[in-house]
Protein backbone atom coordinates (compact mmCIF):
# COMPACT_ATOMS: atom_id res chain seq x y z
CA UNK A 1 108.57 135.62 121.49
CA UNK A 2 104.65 136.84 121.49
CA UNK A 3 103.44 133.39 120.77
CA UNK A 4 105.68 132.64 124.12
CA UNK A 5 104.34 135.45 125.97
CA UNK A 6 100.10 134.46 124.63
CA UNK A 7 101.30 131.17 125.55
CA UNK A 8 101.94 131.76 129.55
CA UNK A 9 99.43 134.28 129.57
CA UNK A 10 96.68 132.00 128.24
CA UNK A 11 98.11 129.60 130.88
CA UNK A 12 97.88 131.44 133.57
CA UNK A 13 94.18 132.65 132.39
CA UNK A 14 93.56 128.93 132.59
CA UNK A 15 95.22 128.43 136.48
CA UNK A 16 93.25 131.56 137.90
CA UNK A 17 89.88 129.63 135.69
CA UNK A 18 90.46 126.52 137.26
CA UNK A 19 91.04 127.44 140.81
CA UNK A 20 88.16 129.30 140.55
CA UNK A 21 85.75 127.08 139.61
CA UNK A 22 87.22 123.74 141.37
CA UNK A 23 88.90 122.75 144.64
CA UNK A 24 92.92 122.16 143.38
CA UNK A 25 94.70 120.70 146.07
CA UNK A 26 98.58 120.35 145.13
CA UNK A 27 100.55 121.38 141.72
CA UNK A 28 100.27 117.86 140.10
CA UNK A 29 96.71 118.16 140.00
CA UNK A 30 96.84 121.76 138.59
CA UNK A 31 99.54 120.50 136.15
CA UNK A 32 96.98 117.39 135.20
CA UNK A 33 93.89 120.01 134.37
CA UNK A 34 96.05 121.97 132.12
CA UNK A 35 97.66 119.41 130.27
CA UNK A 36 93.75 118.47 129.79
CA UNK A 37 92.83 121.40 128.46
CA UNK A 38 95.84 121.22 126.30
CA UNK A 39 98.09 123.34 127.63
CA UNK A 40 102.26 122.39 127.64
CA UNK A 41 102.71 122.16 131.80
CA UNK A 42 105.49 121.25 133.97
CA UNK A 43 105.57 121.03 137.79
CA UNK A 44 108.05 124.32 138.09
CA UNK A 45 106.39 126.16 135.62
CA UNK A 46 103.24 126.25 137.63
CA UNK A 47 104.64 126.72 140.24
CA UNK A 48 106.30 130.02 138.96
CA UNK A 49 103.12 131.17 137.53
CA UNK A 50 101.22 130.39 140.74
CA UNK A 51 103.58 132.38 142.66
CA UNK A 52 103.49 135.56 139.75
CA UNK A 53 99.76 135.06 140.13
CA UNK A 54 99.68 135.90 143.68
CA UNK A 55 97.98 132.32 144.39
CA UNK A 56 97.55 131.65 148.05
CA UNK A 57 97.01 127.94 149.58
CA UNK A 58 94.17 127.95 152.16
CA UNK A 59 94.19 125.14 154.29
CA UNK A 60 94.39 122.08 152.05
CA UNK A 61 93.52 123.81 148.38
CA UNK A 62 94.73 127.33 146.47
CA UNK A 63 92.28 130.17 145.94
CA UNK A 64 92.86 133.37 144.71
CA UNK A 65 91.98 136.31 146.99
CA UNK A 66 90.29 139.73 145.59
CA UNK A 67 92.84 141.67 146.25
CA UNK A 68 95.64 139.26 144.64
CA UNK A 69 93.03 138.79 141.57
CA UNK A 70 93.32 142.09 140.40
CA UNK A 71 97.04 142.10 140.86
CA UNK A 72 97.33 138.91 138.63
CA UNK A 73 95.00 141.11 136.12
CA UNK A 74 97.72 144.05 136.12
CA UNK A 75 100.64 141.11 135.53
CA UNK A 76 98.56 140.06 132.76
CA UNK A 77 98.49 143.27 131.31
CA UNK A 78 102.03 144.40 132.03
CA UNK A 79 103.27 141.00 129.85
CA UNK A 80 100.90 142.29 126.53
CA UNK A 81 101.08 146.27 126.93
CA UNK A 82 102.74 146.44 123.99
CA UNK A 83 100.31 144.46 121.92
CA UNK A 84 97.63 146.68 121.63
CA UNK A 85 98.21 149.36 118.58
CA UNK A 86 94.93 151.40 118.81
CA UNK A 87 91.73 151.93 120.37
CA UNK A 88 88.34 153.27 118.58
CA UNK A 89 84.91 153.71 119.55
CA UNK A 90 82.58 152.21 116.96
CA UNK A 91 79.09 153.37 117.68
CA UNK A 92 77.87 153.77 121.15
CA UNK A 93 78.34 150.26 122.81
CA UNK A 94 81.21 148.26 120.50
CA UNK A 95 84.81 149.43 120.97
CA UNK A 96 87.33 148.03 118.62
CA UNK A 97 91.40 146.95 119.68
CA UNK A 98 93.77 146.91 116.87
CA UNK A 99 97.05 144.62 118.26
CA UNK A 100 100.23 143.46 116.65
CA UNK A 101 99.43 139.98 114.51
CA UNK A 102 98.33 137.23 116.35
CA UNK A 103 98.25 138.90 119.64
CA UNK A 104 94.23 139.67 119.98
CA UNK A 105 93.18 136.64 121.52
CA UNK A 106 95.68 136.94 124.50
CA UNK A 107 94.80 140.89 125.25
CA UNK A 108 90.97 139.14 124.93
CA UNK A 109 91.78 136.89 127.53
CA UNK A 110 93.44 139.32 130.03
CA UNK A 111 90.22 141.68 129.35
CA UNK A 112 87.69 138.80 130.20
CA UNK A 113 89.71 137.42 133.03
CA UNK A 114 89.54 140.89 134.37
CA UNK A 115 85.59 141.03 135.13
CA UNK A 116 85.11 145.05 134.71
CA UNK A 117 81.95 145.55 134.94
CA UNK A 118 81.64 147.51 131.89
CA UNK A 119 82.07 144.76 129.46
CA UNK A 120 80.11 142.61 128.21
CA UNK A 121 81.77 140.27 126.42
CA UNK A 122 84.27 140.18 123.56
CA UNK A 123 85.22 138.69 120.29
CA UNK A 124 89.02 138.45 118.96
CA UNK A 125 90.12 137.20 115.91
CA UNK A 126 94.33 137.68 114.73
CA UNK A 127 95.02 141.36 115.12
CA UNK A 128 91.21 142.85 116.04
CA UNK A 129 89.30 142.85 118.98
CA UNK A 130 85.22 143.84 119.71
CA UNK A 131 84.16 144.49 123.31
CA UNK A 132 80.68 145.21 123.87
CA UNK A 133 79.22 147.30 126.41
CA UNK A 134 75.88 148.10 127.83
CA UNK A 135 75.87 152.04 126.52
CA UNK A 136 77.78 154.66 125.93
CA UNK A 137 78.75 156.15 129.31
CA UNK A 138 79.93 151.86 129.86
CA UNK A 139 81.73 152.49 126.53
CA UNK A 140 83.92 155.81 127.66
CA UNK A 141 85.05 154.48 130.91
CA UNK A 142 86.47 151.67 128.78
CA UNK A 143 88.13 153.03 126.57
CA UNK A 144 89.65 155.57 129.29
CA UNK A 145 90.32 152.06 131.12
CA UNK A 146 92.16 150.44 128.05
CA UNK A 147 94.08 154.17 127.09
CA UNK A 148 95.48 154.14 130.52
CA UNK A 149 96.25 150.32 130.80
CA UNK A 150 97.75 150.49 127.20
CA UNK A 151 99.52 153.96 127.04
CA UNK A 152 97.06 154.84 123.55
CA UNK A 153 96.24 158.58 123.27
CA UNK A 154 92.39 159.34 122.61
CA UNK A 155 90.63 159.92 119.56
């Protein structure tokens, strides 16, 4: 089941990526870019994920507006909520996220795709994630961000 869930989460990562940063005119061509990136694609799978997503077709191509972005950002987040395990400060600009095994890399994703301005960047490995941020005040409103998002209690 959670290598199901990373699975359409990465996916749909990849979709909002992609429409992003090229013109996508119709669902075979979306299908064709993620089967190139190597993701497992069907017609009616995108198609469900574009319409989760929020994805709107403007004239001839799909974009994603701001407002539908940051709903796609809260799907993302509803489908790993239960990943994350804990959430610890570590010095005054690196805050750690313990998840469930093999489930860092997709709450990684949803935080990057997210673009708060806060972070920096991150590195996940299995279970443990690192997200830098500029200082420490950037550091507390992420962590109140992430205790909110992920129902964790504070420190």
């Amino acid at each position: 089941m959670a290598a199901e869930i990373h699975h359409s989460v990465s996916r749909r990562a990849a979709i909002l990526r992609i429409i992003r940063d090229s013109t996508v005119h119709n669902q075979d061509e979306l299908v064709k870019n993620l089967r190139k990136q190597g993701f497992d694609a069907t017609q009616s799978s995108v198609s469900r994920d574009l319409r989760e997503l929020g994805v709107a077709k403007a004239g001839d191509h799909y974009i994603v507006p701001q407002a539908e972005a940051a709903l796609a950002a809260e799907d993302l987040f509803g489908a790993i909520a239960n990943f994350v395990t804990a959430i610890r400060a570590a010095g005054e600009s690196l805050t750690v996220v313990k998840t469930t095994t093999g489930t860092a890399q997709s709450v990684a994703v949803a935080i990057d795709r997210s673009d708060w301005p806060e972070v920096v960047g991150t590195i996940s490995g299995d279970d443990t994630i690192f997200i830098a941020t500029a200082d420490a005040r950037a550091q507390r409103k992420l962590g109140a961000r992430l205790r909110e998002i992920f129902r964790i209690g504070g420190e």
